[in-house]
C-alpha atoms as a PDB file:
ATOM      1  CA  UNK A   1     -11.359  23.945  35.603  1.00  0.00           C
ATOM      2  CA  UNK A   2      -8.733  21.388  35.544  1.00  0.00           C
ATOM      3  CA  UNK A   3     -11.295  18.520  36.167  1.00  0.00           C
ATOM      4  CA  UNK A   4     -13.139  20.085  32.734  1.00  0.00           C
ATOM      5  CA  UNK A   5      -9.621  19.825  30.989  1.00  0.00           C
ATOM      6  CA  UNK A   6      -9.075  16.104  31.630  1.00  0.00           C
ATOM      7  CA  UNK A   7     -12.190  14.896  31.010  1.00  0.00           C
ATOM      8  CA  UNK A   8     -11.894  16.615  27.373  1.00  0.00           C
ATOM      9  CA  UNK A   9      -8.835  15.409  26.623  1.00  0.00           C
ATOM     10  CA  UNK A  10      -9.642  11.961  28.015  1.00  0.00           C
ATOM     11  CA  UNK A  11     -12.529  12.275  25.515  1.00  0.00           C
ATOM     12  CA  UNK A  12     -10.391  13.255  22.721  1.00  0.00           C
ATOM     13  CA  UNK A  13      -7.839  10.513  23.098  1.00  0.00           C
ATOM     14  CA  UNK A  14     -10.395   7.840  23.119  1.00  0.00           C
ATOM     15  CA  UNK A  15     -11.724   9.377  20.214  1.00  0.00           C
ATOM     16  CA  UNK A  16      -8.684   9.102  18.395  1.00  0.00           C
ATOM     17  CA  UNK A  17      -7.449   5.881  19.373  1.00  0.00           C
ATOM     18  CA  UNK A  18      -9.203   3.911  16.653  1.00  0.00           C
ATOM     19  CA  UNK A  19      -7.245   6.066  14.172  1.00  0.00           C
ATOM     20  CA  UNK A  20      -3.852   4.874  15.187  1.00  0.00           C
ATOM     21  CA  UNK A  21      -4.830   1.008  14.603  1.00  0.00           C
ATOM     22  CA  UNK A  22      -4.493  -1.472  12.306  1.00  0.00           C
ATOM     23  CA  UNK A  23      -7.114  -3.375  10.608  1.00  0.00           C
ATOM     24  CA  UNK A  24      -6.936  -6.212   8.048  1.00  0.00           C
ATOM     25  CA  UNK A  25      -9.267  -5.445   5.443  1.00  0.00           C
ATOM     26  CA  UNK A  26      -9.376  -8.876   3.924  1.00  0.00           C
ATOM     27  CA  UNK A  27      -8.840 -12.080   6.532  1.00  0.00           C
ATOM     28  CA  UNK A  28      -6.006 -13.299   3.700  1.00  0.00           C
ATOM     29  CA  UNK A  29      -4.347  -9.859   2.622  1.00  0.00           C
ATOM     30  CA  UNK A  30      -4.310  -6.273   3.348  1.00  0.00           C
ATOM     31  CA  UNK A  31      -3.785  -4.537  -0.451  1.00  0.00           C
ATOM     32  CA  UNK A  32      -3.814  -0.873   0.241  1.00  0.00           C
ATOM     33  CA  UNK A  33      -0.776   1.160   0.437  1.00  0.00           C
ATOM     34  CA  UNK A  34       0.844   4.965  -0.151  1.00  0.00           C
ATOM     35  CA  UNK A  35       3.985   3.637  -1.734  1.00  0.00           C
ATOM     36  CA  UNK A  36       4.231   4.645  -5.413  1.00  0.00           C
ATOM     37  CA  UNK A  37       6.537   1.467  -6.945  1.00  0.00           C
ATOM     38  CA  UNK A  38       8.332   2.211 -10.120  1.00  0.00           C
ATOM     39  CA  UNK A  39       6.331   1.062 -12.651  1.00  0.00           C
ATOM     40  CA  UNK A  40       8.985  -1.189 -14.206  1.00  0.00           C
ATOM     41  CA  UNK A  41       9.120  -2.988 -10.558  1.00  0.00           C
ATOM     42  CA  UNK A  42       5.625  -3.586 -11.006  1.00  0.00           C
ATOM     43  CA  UNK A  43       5.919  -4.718 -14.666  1.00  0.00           C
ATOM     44  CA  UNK A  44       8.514  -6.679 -13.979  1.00  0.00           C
ATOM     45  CA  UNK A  45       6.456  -8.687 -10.741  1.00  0.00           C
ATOM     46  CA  UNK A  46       4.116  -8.917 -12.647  1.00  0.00           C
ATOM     47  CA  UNK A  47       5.225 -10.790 -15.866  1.00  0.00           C
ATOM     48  CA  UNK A  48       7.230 -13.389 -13.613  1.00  0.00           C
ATOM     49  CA  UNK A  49       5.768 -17.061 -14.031  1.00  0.00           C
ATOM     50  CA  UNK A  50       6.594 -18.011 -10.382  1.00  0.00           C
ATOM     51  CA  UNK A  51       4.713 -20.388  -8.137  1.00  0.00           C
ATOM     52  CA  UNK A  52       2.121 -19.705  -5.350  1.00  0.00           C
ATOM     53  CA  UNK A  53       2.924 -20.578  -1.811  1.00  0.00           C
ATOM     54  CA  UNK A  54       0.364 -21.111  -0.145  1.00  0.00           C
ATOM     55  CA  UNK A  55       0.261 -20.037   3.708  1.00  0.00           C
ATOM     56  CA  UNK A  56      -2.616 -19.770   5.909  1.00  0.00           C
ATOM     57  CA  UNK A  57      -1.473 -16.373   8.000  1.00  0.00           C
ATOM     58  CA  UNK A  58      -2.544 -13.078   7.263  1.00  0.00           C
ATOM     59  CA  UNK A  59      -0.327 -11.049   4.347  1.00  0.00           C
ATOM     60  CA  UNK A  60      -0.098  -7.231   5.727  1.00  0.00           C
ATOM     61  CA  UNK A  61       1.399  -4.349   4.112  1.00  0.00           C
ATOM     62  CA  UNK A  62       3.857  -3.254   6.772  1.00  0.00           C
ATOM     63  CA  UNK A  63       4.582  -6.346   8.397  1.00  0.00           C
ATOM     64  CA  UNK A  64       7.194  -9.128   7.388  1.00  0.00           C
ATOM     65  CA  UNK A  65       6.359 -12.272   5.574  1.00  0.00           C
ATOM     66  CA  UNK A  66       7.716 -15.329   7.513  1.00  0.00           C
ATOM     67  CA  UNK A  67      12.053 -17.019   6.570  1.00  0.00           C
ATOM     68  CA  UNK A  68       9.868 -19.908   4.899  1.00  0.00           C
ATOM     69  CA  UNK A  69       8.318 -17.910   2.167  1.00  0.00           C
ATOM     70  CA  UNK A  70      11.141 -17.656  -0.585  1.00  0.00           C
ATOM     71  CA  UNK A  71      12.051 -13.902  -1.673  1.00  0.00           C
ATOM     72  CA  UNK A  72      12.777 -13.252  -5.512  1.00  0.00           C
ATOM     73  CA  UNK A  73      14.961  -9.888  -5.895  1.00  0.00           C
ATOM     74  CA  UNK A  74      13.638  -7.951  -8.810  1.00  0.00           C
ATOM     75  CA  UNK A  75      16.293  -7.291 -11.505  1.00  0.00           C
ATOM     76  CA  UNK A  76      17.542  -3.604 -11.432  1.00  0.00           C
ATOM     77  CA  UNK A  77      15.770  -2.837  -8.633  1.00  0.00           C
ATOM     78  CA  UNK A  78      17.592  -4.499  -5.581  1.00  0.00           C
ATOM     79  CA  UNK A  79      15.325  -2.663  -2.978  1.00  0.00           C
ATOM     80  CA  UNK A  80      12.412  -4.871  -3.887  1.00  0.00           C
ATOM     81  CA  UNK A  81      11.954  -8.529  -3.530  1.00  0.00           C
ATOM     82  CA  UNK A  82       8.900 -10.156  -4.673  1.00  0.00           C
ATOM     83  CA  UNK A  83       6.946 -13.790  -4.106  1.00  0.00           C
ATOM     84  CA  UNK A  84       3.426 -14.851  -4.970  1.00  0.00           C
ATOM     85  CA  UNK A  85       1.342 -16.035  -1.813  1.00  0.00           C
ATOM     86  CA  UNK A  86      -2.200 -17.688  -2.279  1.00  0.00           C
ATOM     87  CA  UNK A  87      -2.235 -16.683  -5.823  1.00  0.00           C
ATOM     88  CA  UNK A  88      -1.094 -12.667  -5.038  1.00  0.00           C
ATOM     89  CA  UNK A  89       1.970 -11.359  -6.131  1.00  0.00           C
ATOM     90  CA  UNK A  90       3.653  -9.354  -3.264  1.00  0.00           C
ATOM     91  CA  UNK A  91       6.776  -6.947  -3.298  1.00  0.00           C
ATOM     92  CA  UNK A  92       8.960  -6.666  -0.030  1.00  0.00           C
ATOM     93  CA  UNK A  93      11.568  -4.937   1.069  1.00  0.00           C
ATOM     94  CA  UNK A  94      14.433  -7.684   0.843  1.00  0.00           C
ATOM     95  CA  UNK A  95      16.363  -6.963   3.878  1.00  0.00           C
ATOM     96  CA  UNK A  96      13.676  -7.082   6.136  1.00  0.00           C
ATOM     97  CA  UNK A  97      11.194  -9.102   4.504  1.00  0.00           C
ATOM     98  CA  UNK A  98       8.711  -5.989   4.988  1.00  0.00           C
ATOM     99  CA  UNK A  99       5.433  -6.295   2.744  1.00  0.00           C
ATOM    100  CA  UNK A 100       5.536  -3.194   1.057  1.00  0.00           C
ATOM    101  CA  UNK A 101       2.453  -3.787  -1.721  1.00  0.00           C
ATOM    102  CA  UNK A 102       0.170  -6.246  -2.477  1.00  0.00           C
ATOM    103  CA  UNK A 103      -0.521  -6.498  -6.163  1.00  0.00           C
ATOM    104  CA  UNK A 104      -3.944  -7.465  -7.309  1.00  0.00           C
END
């Protein structure tokens, strides 16, 4: 009986292991997110005529963007930074560089 139990939950948890991973959906950037942004953050990311950076790594939501990418804090809204990398505008969390939302 207790040989039938671990073998089903062995089963199970290697089942369920590819749920708990990350993937990059794009080589470049992963866009997708469950953060809802105020709309004036995004507005305001948006209309800024910043340069791109370019930078050969991969941009994920989730993880931090390297000290050599500049941060620009987003007026009214100082828990947002954004940047624009390879021609994407991206919003971060300023105090620890996290991506939070890639904007496309």
């Amino acid at each position: 009986m207790h040989k039938t139990v671990l073998a089903v939950s062995a089963v199970f948890m290697a089942l369920s292991a590819p749920a708990f991973s990350q993937a990059v959906v794009d080589p470049g950037v992963t866009s997708s997110t469950t953060v809802e942004l105020p709309g004036e953050v995004r507005t305001y990311v948006l209309e800024r005529p910043i340069p791109s950076v370019a930078y050969e790594g991969a941009i994920v939501v989730g993880q931090p963007l390297p000290d050599t990418i500049q941060l620009h804090l987003v007026d009214g809204h100082p828990e947002y930074a954004y940047t624009v990398v390879n021609q994407r505008r991206v919003i971060v969390n300023p105090q620890n560089r996290t991506v939070i939302q890639v904007l496309e």
